[in-house]
N, C-alpha and C. Protein backbone atom coordinates (compact mmCIF):
# COMPACT_ATOMS: atom_id res chain seq x y z
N UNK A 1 -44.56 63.20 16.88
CA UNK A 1 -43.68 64.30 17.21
C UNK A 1 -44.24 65.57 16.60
N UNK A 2 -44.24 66.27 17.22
CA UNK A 2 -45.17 67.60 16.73
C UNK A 2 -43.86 69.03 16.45
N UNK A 3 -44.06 69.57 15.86
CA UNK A 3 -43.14 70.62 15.16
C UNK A 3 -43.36 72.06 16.21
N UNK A 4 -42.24 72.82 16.50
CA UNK A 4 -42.59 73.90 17.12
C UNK A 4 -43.10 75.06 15.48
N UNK A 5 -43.05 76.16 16.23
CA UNK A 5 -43.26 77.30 15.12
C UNK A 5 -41.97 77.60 14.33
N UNK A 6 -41.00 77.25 15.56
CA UNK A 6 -39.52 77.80 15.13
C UNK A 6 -39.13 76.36 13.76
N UNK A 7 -39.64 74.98 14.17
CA UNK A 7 -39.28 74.35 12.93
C UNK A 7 -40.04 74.56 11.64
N UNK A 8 -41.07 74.93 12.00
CA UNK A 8 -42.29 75.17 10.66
C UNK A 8 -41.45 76.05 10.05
N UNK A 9 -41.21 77.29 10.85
CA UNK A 9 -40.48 78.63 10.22
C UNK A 9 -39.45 78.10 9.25
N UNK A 10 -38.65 77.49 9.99
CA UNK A 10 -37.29 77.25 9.05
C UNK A 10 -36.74 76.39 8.29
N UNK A 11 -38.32 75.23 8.34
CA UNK A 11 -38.70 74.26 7.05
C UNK A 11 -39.00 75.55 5.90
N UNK A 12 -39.60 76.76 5.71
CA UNK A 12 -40.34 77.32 5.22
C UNK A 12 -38.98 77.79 4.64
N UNK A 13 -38.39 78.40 5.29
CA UNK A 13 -37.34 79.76 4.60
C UNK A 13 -36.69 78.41 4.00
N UNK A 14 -36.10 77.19 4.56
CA UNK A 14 -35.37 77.04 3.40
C UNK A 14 -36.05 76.32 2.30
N UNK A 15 -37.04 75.19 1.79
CA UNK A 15 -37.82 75.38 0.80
C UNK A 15 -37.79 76.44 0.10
N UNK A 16 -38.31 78.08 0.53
CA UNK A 16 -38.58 78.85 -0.28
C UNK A 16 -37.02 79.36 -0.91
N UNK A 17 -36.11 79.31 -0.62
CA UNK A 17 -34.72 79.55 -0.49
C UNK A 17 -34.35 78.71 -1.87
N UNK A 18 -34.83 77.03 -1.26
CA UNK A 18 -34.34 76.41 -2.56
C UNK A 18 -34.91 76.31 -4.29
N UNK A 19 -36.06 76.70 -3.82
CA UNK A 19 -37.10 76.84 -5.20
C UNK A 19 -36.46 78.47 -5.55
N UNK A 20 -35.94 79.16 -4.75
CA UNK A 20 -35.75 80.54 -5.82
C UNK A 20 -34.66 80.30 -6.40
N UNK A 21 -33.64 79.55 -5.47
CA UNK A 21 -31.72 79.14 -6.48
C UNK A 21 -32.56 78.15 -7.73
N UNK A 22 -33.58 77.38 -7.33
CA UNK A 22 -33.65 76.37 -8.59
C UNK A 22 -34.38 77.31 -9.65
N UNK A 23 -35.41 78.17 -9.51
CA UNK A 23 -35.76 78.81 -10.54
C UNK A 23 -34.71 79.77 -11.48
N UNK A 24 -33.56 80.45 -10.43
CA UNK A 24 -32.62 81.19 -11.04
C UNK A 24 -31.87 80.47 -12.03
N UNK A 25 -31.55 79.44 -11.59
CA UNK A 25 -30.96 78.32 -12.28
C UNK A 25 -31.91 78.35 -13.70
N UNK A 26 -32.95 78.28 -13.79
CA UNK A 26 -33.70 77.79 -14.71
C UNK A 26 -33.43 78.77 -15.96
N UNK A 27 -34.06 80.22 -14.97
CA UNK A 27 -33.96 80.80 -15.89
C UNK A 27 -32.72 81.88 -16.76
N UNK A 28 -31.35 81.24 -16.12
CA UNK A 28 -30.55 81.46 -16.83
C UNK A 28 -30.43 80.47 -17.44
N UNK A 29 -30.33 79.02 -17.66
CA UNK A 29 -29.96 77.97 -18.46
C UNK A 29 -31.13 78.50 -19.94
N UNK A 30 -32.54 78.73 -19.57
CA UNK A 30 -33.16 79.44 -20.29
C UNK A 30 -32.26 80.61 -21.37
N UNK A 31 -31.83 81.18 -20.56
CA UNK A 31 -30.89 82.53 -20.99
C UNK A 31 -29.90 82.63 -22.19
N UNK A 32 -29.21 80.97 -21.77
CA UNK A 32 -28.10 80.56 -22.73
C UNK A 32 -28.84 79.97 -23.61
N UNK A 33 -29.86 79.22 -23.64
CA UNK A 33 -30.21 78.61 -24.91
C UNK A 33 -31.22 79.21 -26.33
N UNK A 34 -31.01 80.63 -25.39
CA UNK A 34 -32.16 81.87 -26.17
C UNK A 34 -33.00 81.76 -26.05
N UNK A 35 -33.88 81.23 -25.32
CA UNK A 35 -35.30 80.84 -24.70
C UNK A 35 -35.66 82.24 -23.86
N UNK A 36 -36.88 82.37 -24.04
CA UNK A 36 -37.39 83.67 -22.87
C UNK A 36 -36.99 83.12 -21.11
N UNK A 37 -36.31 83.99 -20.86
CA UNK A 37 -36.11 83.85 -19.45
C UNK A 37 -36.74 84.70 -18.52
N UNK A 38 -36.77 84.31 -17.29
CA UNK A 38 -37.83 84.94 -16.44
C UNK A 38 -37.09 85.78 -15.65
N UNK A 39 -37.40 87.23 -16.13
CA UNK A 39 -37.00 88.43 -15.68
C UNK A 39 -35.39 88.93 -16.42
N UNK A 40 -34.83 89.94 -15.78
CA UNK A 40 -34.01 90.92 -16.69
C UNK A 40 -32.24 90.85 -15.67
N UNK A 41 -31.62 90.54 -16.33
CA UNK A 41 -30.61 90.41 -15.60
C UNK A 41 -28.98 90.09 -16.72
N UNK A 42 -28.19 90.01 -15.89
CA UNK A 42 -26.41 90.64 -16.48
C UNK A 42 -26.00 88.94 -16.22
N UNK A 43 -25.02 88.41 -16.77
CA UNK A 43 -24.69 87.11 -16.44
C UNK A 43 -22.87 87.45 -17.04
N UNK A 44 -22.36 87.47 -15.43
CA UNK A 44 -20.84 87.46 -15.12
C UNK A 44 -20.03 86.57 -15.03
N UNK A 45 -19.45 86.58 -16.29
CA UNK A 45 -18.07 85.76 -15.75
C UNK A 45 -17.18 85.83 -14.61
N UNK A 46 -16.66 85.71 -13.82
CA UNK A 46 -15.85 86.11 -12.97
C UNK A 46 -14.58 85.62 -13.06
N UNK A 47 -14.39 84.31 -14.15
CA UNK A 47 -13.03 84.38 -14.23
C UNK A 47 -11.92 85.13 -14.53
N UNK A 48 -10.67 84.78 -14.61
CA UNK A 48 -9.97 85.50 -15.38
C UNK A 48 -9.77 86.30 -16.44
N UNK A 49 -9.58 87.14 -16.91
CA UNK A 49 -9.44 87.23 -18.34
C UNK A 49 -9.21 86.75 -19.75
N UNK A 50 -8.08 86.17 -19.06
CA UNK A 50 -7.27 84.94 -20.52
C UNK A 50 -8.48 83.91 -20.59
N UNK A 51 -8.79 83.57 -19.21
CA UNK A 51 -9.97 82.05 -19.48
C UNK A 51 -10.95 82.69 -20.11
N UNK A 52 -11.96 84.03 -20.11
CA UNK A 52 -12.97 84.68 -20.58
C UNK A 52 -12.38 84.66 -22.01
N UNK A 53 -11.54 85.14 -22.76
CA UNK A 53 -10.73 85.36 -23.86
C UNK A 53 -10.59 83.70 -24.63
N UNK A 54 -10.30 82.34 -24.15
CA UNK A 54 -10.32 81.36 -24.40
C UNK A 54 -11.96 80.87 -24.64
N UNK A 55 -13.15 80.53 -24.11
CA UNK A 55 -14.44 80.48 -24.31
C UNK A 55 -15.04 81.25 -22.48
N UNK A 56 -16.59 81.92 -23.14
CA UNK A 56 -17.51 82.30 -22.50
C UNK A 56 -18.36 81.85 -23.07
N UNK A 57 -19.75 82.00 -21.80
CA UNK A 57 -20.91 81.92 -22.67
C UNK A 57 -21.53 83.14 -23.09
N UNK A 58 -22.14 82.98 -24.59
CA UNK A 58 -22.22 84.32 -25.46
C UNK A 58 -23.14 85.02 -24.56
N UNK A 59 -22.75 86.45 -24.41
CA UNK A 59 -23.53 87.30 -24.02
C UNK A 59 -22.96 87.53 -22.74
N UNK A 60 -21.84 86.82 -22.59
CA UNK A 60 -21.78 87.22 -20.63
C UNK A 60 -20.85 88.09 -20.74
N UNK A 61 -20.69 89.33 -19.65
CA UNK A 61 -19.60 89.74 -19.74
C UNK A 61 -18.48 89.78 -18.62
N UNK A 62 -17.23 89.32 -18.82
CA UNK A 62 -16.41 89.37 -18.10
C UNK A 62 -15.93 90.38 -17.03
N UNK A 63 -15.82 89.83 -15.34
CA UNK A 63 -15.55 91.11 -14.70
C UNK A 63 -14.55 90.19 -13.42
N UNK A 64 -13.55 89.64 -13.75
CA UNK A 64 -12.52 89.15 -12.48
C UNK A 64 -13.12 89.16 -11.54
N UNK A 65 -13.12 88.44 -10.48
CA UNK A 65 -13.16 88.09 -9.72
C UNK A 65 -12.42 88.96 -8.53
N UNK A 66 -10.85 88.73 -9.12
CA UNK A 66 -9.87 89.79 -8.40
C UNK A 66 -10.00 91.80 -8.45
N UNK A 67 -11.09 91.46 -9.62
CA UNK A 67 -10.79 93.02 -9.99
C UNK A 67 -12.87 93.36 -9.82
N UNK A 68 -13.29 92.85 -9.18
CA UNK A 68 -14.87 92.82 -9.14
C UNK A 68 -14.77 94.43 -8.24
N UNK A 69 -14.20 94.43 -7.07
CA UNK A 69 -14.11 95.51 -6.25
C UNK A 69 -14.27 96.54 -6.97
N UNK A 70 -13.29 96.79 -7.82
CA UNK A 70 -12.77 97.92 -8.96
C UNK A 70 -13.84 98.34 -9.86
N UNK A 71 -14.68 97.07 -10.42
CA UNK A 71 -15.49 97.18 -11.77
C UNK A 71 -17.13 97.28 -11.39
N UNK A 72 -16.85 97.50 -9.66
CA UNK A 72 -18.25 97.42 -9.38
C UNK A 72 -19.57 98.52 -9.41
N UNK A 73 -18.59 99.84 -9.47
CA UNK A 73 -19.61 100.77 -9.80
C UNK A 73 -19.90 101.08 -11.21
N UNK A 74 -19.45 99.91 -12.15
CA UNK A 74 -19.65 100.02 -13.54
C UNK A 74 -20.82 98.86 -14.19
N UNK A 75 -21.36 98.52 -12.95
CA UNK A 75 -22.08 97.06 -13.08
C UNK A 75 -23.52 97.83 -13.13
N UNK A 76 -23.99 97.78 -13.98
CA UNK A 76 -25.93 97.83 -14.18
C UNK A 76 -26.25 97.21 -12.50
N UNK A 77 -26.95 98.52 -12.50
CA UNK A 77 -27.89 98.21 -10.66
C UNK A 77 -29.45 98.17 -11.20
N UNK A 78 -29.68 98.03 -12.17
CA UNK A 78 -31.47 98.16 -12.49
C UNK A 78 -31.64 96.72 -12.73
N UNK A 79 -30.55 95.68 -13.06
CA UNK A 79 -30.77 94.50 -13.44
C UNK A 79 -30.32 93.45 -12.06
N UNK A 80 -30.31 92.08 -12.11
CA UNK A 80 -29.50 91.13 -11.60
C UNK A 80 -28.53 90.82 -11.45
N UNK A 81 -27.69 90.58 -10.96
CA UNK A 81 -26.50 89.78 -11.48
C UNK A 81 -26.24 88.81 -11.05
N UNK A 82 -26.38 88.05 -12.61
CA UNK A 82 -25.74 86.45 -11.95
C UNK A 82 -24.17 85.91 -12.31
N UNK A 83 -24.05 85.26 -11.36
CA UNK A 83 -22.76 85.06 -11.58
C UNK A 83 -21.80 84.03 -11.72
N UNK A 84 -21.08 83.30 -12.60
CA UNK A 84 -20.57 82.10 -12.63
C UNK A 84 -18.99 81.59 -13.17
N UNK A 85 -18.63 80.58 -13.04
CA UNK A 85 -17.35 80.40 -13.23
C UNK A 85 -16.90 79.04 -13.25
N UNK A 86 -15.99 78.94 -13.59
CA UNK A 86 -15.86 76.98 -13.67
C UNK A 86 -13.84 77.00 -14.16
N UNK A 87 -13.63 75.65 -13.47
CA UNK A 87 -12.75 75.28 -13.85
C UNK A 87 -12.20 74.10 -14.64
N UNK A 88 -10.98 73.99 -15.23
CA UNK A 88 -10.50 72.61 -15.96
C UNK A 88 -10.02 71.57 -14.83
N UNK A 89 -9.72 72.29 -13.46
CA UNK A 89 -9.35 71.17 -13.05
C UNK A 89 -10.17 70.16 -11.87
C-alpha cells in the first residue's frame, strides 16, 4: 500500500506536533525541579484562587481561568505561557 503526499504530510505535522507537546512537557517538569529548562517562559495556574492560595507550584503565578480575559493584557508577551491546572476530584 503506498502513501499519498497528503498521508506523508499529515504523518509529519502530527509527529512533529507530538514531539513539541512532549518536549514542552519536559521542559517545564525541568522547570519545577530547578533544572535548566529549555527556553524562557511564565507557568499559569489557572485555577481558582482559594485552590492557588491552598498549594501551587513554586514560582507559578496564578491567573483564573474565569478572570484570564481580564488579566490578559497584564501577562508577559516576550515569554511563553504555559499553562496548567488539576483537580481533587
Amino acid at each position: 500500500m503506498a502513501f499519498s503526499s497528503d498521508d506523508v504530510k499529515a504523518n509529519r505535522e502530527y509527529f512533529a506536533n507530538k514531539l513539541r507537546a512532549y518536549k514542552q512537557k519536559t521542559d517545564v517538569q525541568h522547570w519545577v525541579k530547578g533544572e535548566p529548562a529549555g527556553g524562557e517562559f511564565v507557568l499559569l495556574d489557572v485555577r481558582p484562587r482559594d485552590a492557588f492560595a491552598k498549594a501551587h507550584i513554586k514560582g507559578a503565578l496564578n491567573a483564573p481561568l474565569a478572570e484570564l480575559g481580564d488579566l490578559a493584557a497584564q501577562l508577559p508577551r516576550e515569554k511563553e505561557l504555559v499553562t496548567y491546572c488539576w483537580s481533587a476530584t
